[in-house]
C-alpha atoms as a PDB file:
ATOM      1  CA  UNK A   1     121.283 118.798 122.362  1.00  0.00           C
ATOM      2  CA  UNK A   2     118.772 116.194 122.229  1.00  0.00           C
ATOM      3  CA  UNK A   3     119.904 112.832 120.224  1.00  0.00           C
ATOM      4  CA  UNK A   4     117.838 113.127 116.393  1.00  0.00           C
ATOM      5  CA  UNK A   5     114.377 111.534 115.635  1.00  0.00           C
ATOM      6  CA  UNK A   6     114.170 107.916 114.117  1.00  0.00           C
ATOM      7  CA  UNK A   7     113.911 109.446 110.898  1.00  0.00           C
ATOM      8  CA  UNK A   8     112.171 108.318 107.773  1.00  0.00           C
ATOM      9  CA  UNK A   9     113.444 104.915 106.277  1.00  0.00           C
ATOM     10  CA  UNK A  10     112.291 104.112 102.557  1.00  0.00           C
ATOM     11  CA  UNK A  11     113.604 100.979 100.723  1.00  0.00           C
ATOM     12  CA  UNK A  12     114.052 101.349  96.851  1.00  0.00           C
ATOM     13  CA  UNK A  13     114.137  98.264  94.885  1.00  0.00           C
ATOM     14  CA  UNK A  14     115.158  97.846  91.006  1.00  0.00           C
ATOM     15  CA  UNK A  15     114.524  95.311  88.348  1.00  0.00           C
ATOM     16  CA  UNK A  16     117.079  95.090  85.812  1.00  0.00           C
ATOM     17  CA  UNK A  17     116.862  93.019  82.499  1.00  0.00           C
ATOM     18  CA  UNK A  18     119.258  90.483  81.686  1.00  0.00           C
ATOM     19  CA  UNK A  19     121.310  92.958  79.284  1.00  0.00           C
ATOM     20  CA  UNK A  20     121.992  95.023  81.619  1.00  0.00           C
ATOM     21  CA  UNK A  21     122.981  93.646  84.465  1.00  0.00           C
ATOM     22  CA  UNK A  22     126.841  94.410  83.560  1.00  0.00           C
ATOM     23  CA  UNK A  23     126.004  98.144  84.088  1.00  0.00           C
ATOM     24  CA  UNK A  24     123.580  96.874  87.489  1.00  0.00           C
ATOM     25  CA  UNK A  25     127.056  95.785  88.816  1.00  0.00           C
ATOM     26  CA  UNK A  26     128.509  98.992  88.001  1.00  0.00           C
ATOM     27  CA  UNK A  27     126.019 101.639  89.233  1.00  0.00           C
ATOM     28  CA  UNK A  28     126.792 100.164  92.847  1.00  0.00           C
ATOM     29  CA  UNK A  29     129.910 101.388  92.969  1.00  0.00           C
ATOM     30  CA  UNK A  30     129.379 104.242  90.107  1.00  0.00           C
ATOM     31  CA  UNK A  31     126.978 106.215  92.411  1.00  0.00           C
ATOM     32  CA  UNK A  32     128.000 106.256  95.765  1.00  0.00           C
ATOM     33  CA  UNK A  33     129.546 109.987  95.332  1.00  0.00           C
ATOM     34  CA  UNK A  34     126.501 111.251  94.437  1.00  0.00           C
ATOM     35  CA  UNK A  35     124.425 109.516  96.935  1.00  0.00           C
ATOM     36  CA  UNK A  36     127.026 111.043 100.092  1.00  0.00           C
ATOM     37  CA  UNK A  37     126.501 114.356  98.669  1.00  0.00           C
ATOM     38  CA  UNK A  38     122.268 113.818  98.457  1.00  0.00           C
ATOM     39  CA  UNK A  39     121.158 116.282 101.937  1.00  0.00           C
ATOM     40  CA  UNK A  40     119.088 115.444 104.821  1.00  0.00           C
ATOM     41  CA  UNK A  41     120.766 111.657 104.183  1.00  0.00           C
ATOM     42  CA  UNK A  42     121.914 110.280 107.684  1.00  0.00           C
ATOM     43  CA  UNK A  43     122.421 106.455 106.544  1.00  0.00           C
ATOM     44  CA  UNK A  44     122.541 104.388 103.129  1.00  0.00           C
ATOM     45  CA  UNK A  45     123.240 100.938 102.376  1.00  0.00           C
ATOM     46  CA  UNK A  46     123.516  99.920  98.512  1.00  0.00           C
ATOM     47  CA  UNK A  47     122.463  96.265  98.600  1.00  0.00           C
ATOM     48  CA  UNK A  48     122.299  93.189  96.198  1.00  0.00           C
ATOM     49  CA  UNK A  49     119.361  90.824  96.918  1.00  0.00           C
ATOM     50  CA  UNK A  50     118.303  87.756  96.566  1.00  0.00           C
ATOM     51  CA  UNK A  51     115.235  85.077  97.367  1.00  0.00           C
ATOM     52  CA  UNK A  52     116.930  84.638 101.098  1.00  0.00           C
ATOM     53  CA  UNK A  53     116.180  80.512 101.163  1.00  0.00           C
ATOM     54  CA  UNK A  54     119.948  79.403 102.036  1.00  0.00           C
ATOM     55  CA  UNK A  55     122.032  82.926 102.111  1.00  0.00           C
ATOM     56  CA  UNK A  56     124.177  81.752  99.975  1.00  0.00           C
ATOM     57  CA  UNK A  57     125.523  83.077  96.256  1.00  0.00           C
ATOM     58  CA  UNK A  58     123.158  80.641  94.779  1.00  0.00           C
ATOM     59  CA  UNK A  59     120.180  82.629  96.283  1.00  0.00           C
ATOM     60  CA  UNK A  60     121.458  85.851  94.438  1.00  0.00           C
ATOM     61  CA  UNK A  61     119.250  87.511  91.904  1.00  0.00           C
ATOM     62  CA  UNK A  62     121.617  89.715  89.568  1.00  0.00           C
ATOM     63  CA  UNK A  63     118.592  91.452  88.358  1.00  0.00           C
ATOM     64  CA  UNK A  64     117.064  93.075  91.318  1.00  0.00           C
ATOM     65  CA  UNK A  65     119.227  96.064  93.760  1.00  0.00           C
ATOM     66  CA  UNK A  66     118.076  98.068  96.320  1.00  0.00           C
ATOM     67  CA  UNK A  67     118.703 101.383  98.622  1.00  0.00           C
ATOM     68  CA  UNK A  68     117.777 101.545 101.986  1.00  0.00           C
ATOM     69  CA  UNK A  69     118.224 104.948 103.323  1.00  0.00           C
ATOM     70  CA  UNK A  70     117.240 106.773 106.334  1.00  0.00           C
ATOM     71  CA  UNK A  71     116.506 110.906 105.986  1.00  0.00           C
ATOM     72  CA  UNK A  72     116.119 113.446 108.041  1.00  0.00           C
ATOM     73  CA  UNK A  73     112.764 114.343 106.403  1.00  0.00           C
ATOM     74  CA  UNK A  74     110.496 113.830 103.452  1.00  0.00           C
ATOM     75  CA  UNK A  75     112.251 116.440 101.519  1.00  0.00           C
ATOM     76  CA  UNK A  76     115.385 115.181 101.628  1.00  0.00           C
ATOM     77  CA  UNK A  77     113.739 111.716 100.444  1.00  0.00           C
ATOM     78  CA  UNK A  78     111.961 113.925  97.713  1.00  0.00           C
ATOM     79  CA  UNK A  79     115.706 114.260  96.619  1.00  0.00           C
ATOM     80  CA  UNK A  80     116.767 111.042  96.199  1.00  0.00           C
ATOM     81  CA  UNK A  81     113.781 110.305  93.662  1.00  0.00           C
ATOM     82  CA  UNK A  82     114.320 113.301  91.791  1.00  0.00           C
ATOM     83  CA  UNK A  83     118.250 113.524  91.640  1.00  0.00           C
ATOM     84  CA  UNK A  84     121.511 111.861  89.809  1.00  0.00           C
ATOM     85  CA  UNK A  85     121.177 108.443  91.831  1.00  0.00           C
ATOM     86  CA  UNK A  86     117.201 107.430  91.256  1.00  0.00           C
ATOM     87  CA  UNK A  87     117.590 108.979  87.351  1.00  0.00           C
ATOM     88  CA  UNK A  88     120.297 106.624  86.814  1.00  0.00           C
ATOM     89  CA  UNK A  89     118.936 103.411  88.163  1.00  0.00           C
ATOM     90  CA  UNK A  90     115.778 104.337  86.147  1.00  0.00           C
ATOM     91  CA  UNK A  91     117.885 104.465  82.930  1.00  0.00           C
ATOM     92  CA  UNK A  92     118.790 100.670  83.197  1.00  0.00           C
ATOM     93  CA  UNK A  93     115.573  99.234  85.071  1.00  0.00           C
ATOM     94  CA  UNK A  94     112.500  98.076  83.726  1.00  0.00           C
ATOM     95  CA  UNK A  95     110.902  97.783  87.146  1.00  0.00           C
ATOM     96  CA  UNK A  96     110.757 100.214  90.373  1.00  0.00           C
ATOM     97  CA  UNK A  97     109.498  99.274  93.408  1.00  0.00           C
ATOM     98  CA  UNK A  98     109.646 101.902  96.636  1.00  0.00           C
ATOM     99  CA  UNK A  99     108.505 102.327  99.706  1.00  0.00           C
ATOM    100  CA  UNK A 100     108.606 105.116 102.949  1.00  0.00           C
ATOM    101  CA  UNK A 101     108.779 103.355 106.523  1.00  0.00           C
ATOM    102  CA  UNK A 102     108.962 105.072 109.984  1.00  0.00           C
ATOM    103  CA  UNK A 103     110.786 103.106 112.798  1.00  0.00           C
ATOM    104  CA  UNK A 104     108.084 101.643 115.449  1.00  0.00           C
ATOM    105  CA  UNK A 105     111.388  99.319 117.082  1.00  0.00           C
ATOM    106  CA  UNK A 106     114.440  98.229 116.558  1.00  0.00           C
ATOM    107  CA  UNK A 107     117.417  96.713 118.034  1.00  0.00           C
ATOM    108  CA  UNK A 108     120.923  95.677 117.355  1.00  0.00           C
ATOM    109  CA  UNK A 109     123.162  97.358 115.199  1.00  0.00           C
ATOM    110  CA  UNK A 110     124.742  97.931 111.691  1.00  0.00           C
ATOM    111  CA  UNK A 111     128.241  98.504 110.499  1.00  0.00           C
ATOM    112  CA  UNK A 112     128.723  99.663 114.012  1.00  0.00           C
ATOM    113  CA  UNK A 113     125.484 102.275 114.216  1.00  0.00           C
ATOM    114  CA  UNK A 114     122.186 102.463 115.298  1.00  0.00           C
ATOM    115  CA  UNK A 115     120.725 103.326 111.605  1.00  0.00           C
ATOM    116  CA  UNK A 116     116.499 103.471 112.898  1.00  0.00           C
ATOM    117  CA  UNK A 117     117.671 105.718 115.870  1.00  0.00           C
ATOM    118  CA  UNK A 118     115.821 104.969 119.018  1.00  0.00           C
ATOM    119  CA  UNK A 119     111.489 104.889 118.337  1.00  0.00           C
ATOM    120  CA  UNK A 120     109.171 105.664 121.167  1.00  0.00           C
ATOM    121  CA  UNK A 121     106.952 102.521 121.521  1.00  0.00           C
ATOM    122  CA  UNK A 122     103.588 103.196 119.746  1.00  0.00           C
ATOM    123  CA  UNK A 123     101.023 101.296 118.029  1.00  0.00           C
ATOM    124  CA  UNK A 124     100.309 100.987 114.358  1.00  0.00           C
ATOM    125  CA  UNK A 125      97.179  99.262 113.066  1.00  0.00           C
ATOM    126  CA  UNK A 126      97.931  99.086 109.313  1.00  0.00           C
ATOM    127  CA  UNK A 127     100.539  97.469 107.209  1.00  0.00           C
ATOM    128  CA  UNK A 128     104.584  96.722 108.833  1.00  0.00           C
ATOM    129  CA  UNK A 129     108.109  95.759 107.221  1.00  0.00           C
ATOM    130  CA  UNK A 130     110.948  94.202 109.032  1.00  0.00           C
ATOM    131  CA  UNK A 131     114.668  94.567 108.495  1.00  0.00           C
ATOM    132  CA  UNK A 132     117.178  92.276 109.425  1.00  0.00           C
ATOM    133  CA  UNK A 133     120.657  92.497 109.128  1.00  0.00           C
ATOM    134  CA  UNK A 134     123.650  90.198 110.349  1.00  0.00           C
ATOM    135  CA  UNK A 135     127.173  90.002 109.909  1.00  0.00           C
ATOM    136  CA  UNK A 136     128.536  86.233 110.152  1.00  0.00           C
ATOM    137  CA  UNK A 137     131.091  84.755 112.648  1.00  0.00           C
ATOM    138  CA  UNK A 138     132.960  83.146 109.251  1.00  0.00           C
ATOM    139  CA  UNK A 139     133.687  80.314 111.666  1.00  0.00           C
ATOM    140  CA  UNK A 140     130.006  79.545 112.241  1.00  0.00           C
ATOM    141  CA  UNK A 141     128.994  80.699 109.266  1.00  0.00           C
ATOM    142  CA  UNK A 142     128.480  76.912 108.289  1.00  0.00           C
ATOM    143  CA  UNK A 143     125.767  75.758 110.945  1.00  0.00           C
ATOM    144  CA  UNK A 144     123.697  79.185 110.071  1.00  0.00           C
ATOM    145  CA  UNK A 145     123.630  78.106 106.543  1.00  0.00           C
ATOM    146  CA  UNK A 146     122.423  74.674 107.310  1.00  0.00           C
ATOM    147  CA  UNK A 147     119.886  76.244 109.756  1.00  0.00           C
ATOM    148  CA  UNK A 148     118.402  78.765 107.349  1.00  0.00           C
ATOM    149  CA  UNK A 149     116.464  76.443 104.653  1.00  0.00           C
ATOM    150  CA  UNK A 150     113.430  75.467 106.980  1.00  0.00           C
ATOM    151  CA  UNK A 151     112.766  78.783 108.394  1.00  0.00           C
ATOM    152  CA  UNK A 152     113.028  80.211 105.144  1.00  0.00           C
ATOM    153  CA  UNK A 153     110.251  77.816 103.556  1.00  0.00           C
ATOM    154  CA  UNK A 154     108.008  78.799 107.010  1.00  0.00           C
ATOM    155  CA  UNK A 155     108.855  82.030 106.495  1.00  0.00           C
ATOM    156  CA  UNK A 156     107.415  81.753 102.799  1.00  0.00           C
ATOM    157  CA  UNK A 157     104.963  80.152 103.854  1.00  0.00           C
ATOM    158  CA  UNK A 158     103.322  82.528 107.154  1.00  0.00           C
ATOM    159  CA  UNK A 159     100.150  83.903 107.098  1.00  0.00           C
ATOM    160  CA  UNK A 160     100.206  87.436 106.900  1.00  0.00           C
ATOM    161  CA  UNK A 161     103.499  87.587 104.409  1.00  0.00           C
ATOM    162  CA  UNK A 162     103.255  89.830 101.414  1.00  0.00           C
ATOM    163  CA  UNK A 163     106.617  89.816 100.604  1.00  0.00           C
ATOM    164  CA  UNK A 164     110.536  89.195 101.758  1.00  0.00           C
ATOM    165  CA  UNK A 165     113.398  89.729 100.006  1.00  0.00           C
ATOM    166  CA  UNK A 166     116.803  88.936 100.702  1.00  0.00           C
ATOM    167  CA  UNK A 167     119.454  91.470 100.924  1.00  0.00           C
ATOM    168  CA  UNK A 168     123.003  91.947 102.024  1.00  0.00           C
ATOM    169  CA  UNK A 169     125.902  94.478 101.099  1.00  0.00           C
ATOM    170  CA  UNK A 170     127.794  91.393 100.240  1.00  0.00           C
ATOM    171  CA  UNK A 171     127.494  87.824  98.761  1.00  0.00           C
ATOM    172  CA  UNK A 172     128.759  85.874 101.951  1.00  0.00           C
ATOM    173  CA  UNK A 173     128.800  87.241 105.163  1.00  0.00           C
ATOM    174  CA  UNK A 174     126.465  90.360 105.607  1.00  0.00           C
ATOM    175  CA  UNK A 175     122.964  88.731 105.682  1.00  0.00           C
ATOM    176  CA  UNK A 176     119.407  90.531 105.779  1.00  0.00           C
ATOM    177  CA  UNK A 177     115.815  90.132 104.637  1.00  0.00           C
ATOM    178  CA  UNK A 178     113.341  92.987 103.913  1.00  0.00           C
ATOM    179  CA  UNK A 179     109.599  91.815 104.704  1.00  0.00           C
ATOM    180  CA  UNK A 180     106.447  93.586 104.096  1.00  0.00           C
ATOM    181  CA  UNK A 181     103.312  92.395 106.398  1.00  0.00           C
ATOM    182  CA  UNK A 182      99.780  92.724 106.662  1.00  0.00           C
ATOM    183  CA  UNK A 183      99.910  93.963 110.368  1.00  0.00           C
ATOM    184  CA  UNK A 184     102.339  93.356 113.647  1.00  0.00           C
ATOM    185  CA  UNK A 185     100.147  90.772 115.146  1.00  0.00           C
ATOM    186  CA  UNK A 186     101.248  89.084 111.628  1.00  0.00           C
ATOM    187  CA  UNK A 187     105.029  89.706 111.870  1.00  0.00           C
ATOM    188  CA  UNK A 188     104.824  88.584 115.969  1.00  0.00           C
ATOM    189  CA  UNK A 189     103.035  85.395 114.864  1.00  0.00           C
ATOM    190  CA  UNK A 190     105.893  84.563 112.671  1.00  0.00           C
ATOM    191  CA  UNK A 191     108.749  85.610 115.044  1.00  0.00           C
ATOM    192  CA  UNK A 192     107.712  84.193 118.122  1.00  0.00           C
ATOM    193  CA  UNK A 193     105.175  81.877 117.483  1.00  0.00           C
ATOM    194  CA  UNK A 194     106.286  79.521 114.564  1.00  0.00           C
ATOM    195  CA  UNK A 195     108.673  76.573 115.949  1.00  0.00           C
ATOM    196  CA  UNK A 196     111.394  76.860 113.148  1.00  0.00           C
ATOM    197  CA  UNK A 197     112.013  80.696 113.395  1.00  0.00           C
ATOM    198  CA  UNK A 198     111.734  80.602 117.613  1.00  0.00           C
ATOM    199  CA  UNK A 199     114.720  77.288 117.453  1.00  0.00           C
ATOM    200  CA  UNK A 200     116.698  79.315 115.087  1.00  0.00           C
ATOM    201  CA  UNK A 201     116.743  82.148 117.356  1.00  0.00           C
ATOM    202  CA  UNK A 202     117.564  80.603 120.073  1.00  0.00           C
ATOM    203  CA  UNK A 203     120.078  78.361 119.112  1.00  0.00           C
ATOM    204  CA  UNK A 204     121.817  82.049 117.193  1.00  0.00           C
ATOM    205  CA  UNK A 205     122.106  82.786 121.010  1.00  0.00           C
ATOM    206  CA  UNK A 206     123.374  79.869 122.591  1.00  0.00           C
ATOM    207  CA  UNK A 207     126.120  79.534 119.730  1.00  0.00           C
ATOM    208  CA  UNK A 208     127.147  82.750 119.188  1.00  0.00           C
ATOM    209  CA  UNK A 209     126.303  82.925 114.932  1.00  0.00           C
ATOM    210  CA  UNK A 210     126.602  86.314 114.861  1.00  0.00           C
ATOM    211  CA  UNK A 211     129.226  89.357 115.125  1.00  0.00           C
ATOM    212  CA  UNK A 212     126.630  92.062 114.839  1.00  0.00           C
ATOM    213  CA  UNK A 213     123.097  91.610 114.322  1.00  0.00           C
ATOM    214  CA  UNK A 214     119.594  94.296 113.578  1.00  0.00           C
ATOM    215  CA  UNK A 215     116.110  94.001 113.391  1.00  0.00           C
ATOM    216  CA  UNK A 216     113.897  96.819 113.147  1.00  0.00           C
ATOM    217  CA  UNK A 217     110.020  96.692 112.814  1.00  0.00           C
ATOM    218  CA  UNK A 218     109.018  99.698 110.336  1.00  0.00           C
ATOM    219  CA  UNK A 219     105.235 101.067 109.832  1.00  0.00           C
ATOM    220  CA  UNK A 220     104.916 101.076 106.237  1.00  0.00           C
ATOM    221  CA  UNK A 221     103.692 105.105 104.935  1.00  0.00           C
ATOM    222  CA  UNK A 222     103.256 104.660 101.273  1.00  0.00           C
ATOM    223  CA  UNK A 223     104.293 103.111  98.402  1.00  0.00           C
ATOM    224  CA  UNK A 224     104.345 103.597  94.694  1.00  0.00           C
ATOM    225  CA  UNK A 225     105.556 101.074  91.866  1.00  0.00           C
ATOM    226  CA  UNK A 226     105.698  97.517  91.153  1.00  0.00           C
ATOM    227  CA  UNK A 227     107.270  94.578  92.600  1.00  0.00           C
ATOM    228  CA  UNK A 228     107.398  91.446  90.447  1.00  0.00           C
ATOM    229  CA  UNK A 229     104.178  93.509  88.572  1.00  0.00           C
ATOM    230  CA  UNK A 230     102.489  94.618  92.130  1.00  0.00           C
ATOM    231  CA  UNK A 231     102.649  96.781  95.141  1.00  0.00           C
ATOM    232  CA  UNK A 232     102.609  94.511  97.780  1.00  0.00           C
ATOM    233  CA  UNK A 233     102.424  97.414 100.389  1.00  0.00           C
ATOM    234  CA  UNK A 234      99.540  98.038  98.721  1.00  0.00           C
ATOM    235  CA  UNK A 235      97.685  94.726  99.648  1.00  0.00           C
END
C-alpha cells in the first residue's frame, strides 16, 4: 500500500477576551477527547501563541490559541468547524481566524512524525505560510534565546510578510512560528537571503540548538475570519 497524500493542513486561531482566558486555559486540555474522536484527523497540535520576538514566557499572549491539524480530506475538515471542538472555542472567543493549507515542502520532524507527509515538488504562484517547529536542547536553550531578538525584528520587518505568529505546545522548550506570505519568492527572500535569519541558521547547525526541528512551506487555499480585525490571507 502506497504511503498517504500530504493531506490538507488548516491552522485555526482564537481571540479570547480578558475574562475569559481562565476557561482559554481550560478548553486546551477540556477538548482533546473530542478532537481524537473528530474522523479523517491524522495529526493535531493544540498550541498557545505568542508575538515570537524572544521565545520566551514574556512573548506569550494568553488571549490568542490555535489548532493546527492535518485531514485526510475537506470533509473531515468540514467536521472540525461544525462539531463539539470549533462550537466550544466559539463560545468563549470574540475573534476567529482560519485558514486551509496544502503541503508544497517540508522537512524535519515533529513529536517524532512527519505531520505534512512527503509533497511532490510543484509550483504555486499565489499566497504561502510557513511552519516551524523546534524542540530545544535545554542546555543550549540559552544562546538560541539570545540569538532570536534580531531575526525576529527582520523577520517583522521583510517585505512580503503579512503575518507571523508565534506558537508552541509549551511555554519553554517547543518553539514555532506560523507565517503567512505574499508569494515563495517572498518567504525565500527572507530565509536565505536576509543576513540575520541565514547566521542564525547556520550557527543552529554548527552548535547543535536543536533536538528535533520542522519547517514546512504550505500553499495557502482559503481563508475566512479575522485576525487582529483582517484576513491577512486575504491580502
Amino acid at each position: 500500500m502506497s504511503p498517504p497524500g500530504p493531506g490538507l493542513v488548516t491552522v485555526h486561531l482564537w481571540g479570547v477576551p480578558g475574562r475569559a482566558v481562565p476557561r482559554a486555559v481550560l478548553r486546551m486540555a477540556s477538548v482533546r477527547p473530542a478532537l481524537a474522536r473528530t474522523p479523517g484527523l491524522r495529526f493535531a497540535k493544540l498550541l498557545g501563541t505568542g508575538d515570537g520576538r524572544t521565545f520566551t514566557v514574556r512573548d506569550a499572549d494568553p488571549r490568542r490559541w490555535g489548532l493546527l491539524a492535518v485531514w485526510d480530506d475537506a470533509a473531515a475538515a468540514d467536521a472540525l468547524d461544525d462539531g463539539p471542538v470549533a462550537a466550544s472555542w466559539r463560545r468563549i472567543a470574540d475573534e476567529e481566524w482560519s485558514v486551509r493549507l496544502r503541503p508544497l515542502a517540508t522537512r524535519g520532524r515533529w513529536s517524532g512524525r512527519e505531520p505534512f507527509g512527503s509533497p511532490r515538488p510543484q509550483r504555486w504562484d499565489g499566497p504561502v505560510a510557513a511552519v516551524t517547529r523546534a524542540r530545544l536542547v535545554l542546555r543550549r536553550a540559552a544562546r538560541f534565546w539570545s540569538a532570536v531578538p534580531p531575526v525576529s525584528a527582520d523577520l517583522h520587518a521583510a517585505p512580503g510578510l503579512r503575518v507571523a505568529v508565534g506558537i508552541g505546545e509549551a511555554p519553554l522548550g517547543l518553539q514555532g512560528t506560523f507565517s503567512v506570505w505574499d508569494s515563495a519568492a517572498a518567504l525565500n527572500a527572507f530565509a536565505y537571503d536576509r543576513a540575520p535569519h541565514a547566521a542564525v541558521v547556520e550557527r543552529t547547525a554548527r552548535e547543535g540548538w536543536y533536538a528535533e526541528e520542522l519547517f514546512a512551506r504550505l500553499a495557502v487555499l482559503s481563508s475566512r475570519g479575522t485576525l487582529d480585525g483582517l484576513d491577512p490571507a486575504a491580502g
